[in-house]
Protein backbone atom coordinates (compact mmCIF):
# COMPACT_ATOMS: atom_id res chain seq x y z
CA UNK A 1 37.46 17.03 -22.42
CA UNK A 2 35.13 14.54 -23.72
CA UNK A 3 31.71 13.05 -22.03
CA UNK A 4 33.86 9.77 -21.23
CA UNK A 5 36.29 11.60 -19.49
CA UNK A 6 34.08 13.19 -16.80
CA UNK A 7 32.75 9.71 -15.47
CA UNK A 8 36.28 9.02 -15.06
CA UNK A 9 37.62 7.05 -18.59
CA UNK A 10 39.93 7.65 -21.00
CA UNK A 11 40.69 6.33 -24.66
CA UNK A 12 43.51 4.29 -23.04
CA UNK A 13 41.14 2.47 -20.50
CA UNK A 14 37.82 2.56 -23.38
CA UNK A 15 40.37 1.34 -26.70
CA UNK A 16 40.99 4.18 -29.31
CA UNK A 17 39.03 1.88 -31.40
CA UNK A 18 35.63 2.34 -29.77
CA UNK A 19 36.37 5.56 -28.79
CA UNK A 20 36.61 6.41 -32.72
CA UNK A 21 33.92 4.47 -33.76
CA UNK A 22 31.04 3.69 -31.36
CA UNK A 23 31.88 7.05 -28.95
CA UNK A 24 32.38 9.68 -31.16
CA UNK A 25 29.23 9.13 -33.24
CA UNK A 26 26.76 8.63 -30.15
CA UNK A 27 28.20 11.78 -28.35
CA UNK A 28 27.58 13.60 -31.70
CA UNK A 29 24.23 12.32 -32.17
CA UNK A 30 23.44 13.14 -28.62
CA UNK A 31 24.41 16.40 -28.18
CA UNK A 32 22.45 17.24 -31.25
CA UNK A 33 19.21 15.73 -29.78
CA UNK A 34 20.17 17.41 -26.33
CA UNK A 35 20.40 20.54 -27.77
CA UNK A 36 16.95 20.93 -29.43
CA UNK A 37 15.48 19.66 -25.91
CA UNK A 38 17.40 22.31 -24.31
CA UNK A 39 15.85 25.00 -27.00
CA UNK A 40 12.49 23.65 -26.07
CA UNK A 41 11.48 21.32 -28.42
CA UNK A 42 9.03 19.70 -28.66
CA UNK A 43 6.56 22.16 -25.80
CA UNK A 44 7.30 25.41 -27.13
CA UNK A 45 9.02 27.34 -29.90
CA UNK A 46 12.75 26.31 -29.94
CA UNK A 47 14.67 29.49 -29.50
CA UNK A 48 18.99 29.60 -29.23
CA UNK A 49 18.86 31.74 -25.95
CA UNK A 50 16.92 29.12 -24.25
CA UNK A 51 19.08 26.85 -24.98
CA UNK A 52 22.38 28.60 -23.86
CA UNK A 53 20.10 29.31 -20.56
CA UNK A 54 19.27 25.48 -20.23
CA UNK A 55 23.32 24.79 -20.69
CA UNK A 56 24.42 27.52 -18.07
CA UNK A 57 22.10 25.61 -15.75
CA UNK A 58 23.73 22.28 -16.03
CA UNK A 59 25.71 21.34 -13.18
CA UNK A 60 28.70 18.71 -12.99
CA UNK A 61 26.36 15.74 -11.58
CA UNK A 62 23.96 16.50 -14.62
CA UNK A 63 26.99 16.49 -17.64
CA UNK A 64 28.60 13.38 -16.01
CA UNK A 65 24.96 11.44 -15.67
CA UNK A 66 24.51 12.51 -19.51
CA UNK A 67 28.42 10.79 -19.84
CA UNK A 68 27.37 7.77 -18.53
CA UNK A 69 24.08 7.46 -20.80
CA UNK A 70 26.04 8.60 -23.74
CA UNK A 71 28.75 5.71 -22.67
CA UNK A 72 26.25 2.77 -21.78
CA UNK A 73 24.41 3.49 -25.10
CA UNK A 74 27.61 3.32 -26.84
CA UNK A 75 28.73 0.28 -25.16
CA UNK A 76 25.40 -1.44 -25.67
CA UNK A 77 25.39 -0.18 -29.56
CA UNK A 78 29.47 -1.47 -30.15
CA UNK A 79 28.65 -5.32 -30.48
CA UNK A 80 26.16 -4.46 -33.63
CA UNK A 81 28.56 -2.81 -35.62
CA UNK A 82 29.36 -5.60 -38.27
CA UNK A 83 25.33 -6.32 -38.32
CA UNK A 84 25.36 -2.41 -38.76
CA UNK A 85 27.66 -2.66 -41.39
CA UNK A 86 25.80 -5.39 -43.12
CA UNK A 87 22.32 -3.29 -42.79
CA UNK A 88 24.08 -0.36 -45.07
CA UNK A 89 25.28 -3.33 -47.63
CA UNK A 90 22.25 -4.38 -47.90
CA UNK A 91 21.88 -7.86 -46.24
CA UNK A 92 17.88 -7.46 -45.95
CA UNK A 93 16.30 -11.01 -46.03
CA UNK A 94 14.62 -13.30 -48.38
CA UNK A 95 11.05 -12.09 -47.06
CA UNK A 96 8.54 -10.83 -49.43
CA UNK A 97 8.79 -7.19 -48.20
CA UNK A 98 12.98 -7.45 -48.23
CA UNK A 99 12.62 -8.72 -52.15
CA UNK A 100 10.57 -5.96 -53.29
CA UNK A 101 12.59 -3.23 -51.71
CA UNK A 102 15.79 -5.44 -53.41
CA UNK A 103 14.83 -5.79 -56.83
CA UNK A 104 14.82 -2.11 -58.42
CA UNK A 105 17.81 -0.97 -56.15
CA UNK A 106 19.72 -4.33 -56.99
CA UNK A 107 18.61 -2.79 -60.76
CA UNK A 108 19.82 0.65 -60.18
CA UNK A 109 23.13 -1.10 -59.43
CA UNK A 110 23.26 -3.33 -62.22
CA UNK A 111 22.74 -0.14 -64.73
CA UNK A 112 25.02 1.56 -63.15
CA UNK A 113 27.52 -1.49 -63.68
CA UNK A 114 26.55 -2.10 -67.34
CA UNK A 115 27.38 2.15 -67.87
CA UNK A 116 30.95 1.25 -66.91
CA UNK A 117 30.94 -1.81 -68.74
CA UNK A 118 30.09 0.07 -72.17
CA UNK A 119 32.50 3.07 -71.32
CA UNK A 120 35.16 0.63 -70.75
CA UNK A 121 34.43 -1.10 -74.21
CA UNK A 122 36.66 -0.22 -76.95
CA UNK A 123 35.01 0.19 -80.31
CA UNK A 124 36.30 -1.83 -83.10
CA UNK A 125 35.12 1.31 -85.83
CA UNK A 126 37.39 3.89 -83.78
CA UNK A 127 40.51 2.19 -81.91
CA UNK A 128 43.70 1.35 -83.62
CA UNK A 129 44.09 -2.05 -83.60
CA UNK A 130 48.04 -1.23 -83.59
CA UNK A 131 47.83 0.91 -80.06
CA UNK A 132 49.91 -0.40 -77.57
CA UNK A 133 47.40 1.19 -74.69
CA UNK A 134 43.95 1.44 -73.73
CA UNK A 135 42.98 4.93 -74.10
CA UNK A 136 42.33 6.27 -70.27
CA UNK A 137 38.75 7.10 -70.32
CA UNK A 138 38.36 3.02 -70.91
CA UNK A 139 40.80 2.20 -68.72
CA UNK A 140 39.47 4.40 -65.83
CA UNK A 141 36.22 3.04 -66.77
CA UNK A 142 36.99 -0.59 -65.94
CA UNK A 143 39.31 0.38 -62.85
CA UNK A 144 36.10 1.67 -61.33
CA UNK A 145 33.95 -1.16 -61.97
CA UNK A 146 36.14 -3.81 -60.96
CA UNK A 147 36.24 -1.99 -57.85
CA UNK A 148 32.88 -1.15 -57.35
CA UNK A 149 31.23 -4.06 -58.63
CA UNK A 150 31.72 -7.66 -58.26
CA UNK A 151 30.05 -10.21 -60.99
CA UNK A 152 26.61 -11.35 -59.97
CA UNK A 153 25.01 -11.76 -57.72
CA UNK A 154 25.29 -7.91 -56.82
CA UNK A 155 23.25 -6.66 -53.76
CA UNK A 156 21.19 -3.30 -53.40
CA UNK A 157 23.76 -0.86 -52.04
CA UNK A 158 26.81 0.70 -53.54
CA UNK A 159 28.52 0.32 -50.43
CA UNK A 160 27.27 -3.96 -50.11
CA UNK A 161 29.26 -4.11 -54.04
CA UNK A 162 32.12 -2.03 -52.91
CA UNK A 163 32.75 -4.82 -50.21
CA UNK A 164 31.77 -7.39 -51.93
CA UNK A 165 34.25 -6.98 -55.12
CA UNK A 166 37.20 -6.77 -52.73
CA UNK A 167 35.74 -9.86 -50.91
CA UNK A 168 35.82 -11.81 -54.55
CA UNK A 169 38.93 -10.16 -55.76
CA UNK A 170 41.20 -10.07 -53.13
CA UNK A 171 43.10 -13.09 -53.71
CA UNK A 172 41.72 -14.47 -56.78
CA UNK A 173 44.58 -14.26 -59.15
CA UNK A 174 46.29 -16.70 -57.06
CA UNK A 175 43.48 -18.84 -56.60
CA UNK A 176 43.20 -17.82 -53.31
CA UNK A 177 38.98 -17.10 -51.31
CA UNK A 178 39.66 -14.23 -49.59
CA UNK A 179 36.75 -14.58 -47.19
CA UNK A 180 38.29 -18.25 -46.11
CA UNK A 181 41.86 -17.48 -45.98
CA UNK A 182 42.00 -13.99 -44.49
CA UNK A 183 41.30 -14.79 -40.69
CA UNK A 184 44.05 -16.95 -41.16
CA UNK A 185 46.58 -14.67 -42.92
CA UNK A 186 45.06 -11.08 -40.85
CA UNK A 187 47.34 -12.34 -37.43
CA UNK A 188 50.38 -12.75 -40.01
CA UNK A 189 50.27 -9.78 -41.35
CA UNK A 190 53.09 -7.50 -40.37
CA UNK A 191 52.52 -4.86 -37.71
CA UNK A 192 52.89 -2.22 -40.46
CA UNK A 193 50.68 -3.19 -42.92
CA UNK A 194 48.13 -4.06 -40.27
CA UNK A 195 48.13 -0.68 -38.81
CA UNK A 196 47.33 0.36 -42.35
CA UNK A 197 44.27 -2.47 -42.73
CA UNK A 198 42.55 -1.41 -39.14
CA UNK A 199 43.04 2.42 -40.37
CA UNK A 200 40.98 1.92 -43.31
CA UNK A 201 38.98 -0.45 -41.73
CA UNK A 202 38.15 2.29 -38.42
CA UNK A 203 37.27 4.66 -41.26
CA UNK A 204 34.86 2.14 -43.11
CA UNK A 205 33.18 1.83 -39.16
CA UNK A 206 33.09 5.18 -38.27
CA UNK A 207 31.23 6.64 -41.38
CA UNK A 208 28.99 3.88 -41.45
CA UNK A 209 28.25 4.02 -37.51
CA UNK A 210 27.42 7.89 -38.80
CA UNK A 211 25.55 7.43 -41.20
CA UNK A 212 23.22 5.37 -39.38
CA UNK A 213 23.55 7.94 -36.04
CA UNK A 214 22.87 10.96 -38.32
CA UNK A 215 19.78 9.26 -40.04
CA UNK A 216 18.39 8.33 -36.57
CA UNK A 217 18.99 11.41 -35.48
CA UNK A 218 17.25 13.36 -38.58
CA UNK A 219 14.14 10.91 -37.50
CA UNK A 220 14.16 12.26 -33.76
CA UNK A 221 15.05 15.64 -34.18
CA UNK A 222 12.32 16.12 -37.54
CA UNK A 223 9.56 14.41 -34.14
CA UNK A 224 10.88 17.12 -32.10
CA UNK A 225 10.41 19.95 -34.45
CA UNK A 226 7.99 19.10 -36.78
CA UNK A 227 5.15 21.73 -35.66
CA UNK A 228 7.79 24.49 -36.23
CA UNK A 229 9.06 24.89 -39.70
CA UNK A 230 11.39 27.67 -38.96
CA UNK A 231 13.38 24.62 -37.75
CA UNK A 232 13.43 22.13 -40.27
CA UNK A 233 16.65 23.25 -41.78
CA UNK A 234 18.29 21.00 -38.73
CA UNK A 235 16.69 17.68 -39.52
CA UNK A 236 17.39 18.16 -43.74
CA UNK A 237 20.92 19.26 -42.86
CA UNK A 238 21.53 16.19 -40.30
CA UNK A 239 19.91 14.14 -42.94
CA UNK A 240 22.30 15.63 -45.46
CA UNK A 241 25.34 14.24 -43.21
CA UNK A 242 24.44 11.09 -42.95
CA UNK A 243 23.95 10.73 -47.07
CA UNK A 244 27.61 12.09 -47.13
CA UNK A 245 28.75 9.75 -44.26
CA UNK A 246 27.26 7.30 -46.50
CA UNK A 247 29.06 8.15 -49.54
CA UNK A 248 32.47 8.25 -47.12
CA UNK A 249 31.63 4.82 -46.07
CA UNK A 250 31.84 3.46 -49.89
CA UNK A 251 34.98 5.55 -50.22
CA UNK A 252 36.02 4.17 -47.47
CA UNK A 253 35.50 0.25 -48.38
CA UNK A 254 37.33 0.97 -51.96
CA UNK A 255 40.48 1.91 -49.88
CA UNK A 256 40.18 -1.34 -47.44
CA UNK A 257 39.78 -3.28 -50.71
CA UNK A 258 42.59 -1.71 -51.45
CA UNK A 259 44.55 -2.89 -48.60
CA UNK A 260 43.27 -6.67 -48.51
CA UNK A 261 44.37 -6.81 -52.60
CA UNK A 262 48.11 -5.61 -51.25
CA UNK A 263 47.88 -7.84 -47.87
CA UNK A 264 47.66 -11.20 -50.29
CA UNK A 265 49.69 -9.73 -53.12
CA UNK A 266 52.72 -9.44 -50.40
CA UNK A 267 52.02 -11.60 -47.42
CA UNK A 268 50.45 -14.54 -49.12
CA UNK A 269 53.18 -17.13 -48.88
CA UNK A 270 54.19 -15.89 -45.22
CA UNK A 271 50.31 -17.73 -45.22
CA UNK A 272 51.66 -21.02 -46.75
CA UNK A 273 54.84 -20.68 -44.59
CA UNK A 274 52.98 -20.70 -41.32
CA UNK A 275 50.69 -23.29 -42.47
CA UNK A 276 53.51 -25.80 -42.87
CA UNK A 277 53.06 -26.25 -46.80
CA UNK A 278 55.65 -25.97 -49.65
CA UNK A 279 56.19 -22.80 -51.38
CA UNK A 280 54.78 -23.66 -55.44
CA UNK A 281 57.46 -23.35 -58.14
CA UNK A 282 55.28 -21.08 -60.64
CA UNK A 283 52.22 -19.17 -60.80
CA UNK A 284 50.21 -22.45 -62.12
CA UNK A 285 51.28 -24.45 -59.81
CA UNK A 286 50.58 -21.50 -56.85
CA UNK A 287 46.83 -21.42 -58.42
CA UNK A 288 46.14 -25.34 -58.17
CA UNK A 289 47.27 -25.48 -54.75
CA UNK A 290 45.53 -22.07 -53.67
CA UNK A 291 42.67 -23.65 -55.19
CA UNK A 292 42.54 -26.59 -53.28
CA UNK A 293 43.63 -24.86 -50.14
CA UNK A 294 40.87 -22.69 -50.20
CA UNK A 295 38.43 -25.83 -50.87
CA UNK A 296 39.49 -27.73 -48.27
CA UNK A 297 39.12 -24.97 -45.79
CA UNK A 298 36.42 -23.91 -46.86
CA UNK A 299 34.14 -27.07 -47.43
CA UNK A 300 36.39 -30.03 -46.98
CA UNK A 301 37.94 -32.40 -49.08
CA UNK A 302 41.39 -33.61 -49.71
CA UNK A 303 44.14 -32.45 -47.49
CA UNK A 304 47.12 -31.47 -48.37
CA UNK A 305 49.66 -34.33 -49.48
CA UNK A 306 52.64 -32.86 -48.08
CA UNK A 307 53.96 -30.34 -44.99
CA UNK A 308 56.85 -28.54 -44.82
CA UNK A 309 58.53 -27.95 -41.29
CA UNK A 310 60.81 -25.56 -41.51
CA UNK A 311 63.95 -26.17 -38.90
């Protein structure tokens, strides 16, 4: 039985999607807090059998009124996701203070790149020039940077590239933007492959949403118990979830690149179809008109010369 359940709601009535991602992580971050209160933090010395006697007090009225604040919170917090989202990439500003926490971490990521760049090099002294494949370390190499890294301009956070290269990718062989043409090719998409989009996308939500609950929590909990030592194992390990919740949430962009790359790669002309334009004979002739497509959607321009209704 969850803490939405006792005030009366269900998944079905709240959406599994906000149940997965805005619920789950709020109820986790506040029993955590509630349970160092209930030990006695921050008064007196924490201690587990407070904290069971502080539980066995709790009453109906008092879980459900804890279910509602958990809910409201979560409810207020939902909205901000995609500006959450965009925090962990690493959309910061152009202020002064935003630009000089940018520039080494935009660095760091840039190295990094330039690693996989160099491991994905062949070297003319050592490779046959008559092999027929790349040898896998290289190949490997540039799998993982094209995936991880888009060309510049690359932002601060490993997660921010991670979306960003599937934003720029996705698309582009056929001349296609990705970021102009998919909320017009997304209510296309089959019911299958959409299901498996708004998986990976609900995974991508829910480890950043706890990433940023565990990392709040870490900063309440270490206020709670900072005056007793014995006790600072629970802040370092919360803050040890959230770095891992982090590292799922890049994980967990690679695989939604994934999915966009295969939503264009199949669905893409079920996009032309609906839009009333002819199917192109060839690939060059797909890229030209993808091209101007994604111009004319994007900033204007000239419209397409010809429709094609289908009876």
């Amino acid at each position: 039985m969850g803490l939405a359940t006792l005030v009366g709601l269900d998944s079905d009535t709240l959406g599994p999607r906000f149940s997965l991602v805005s619920l789950l992580p709020t109820s986790a971050g506040t029993l955590v807090v509630a349970f160092v209160v209930a030990a006695g933090a921050p008064g007196e010395q924490p201690g587990w059998d407070e904290a069971v006697r502080t539980a066995r007090t709790l009453d109906a009225s008092d879980v459900a009124l804890l279910g509602v604040a958990v809910l409201v919170v979560a409810v207020v917090l939902h909205p901000l996701q995609l500006q959450l989202v965009r925090l962990l990439e690493g959309y910061w500003g152009t202020g002064w203070l935003a630009a000089r926490i940018t520039a080494p971490l935009v660095a760091r990521q840039r190295n990094a790149r330039q690693a996989l760049i160099e491991r994905a090099t062949l070297d003319p002294a050592t490779t046959d020039p008559a092999a027929t494949s790349v040898p896998a370390d290289a190949a490997v190499a540039d799998q993982v940077r094209r995936a991880r890294y888009p060309s510049d301009p690359l932002l601060p956070t490993a997660l921010g590239n991670a979306l960003r290269a599937a934003e720029r990718s996705a698309g582009r062989r056929y001349g296609l933007d990705a970021v102009v043409l998919w909320p017009r090719l997304y209510p296309i998409v089959p019911p299958a492959q959409r299901a498996v989009v708004e998986d990976r996308r609900d995974q991508l939500d829910l480890t950043a949403r706890m990433c940023a609950t565990f990392a709040g929590v870490a900063v309440v909990t270490a206020a709670l118990l900072w005056r007793y030592p014995l006790w600072w194992l629970l802040p370092l390990g919360v803050l040890a979830l959230s770095v891992l919740a982090y590292r799922s949430a890049v994980a967990a962009a690679l695989s939604y690149g994934e999915a966009l790359h295969v939503t264009f790669d199949l669905y893409r002309f079920d996009l032309l179809a609906a839009l009333h334009l002819p199917l192109p004979a060839d690939n060059a002739a797909e890229r030209q008109q993808n091209k101007a497509l994604s111009t004319w959607l994007r900033q204007g321009g000239p419209a397409p010369e010809a429709y094609r209704h289908l009876d």
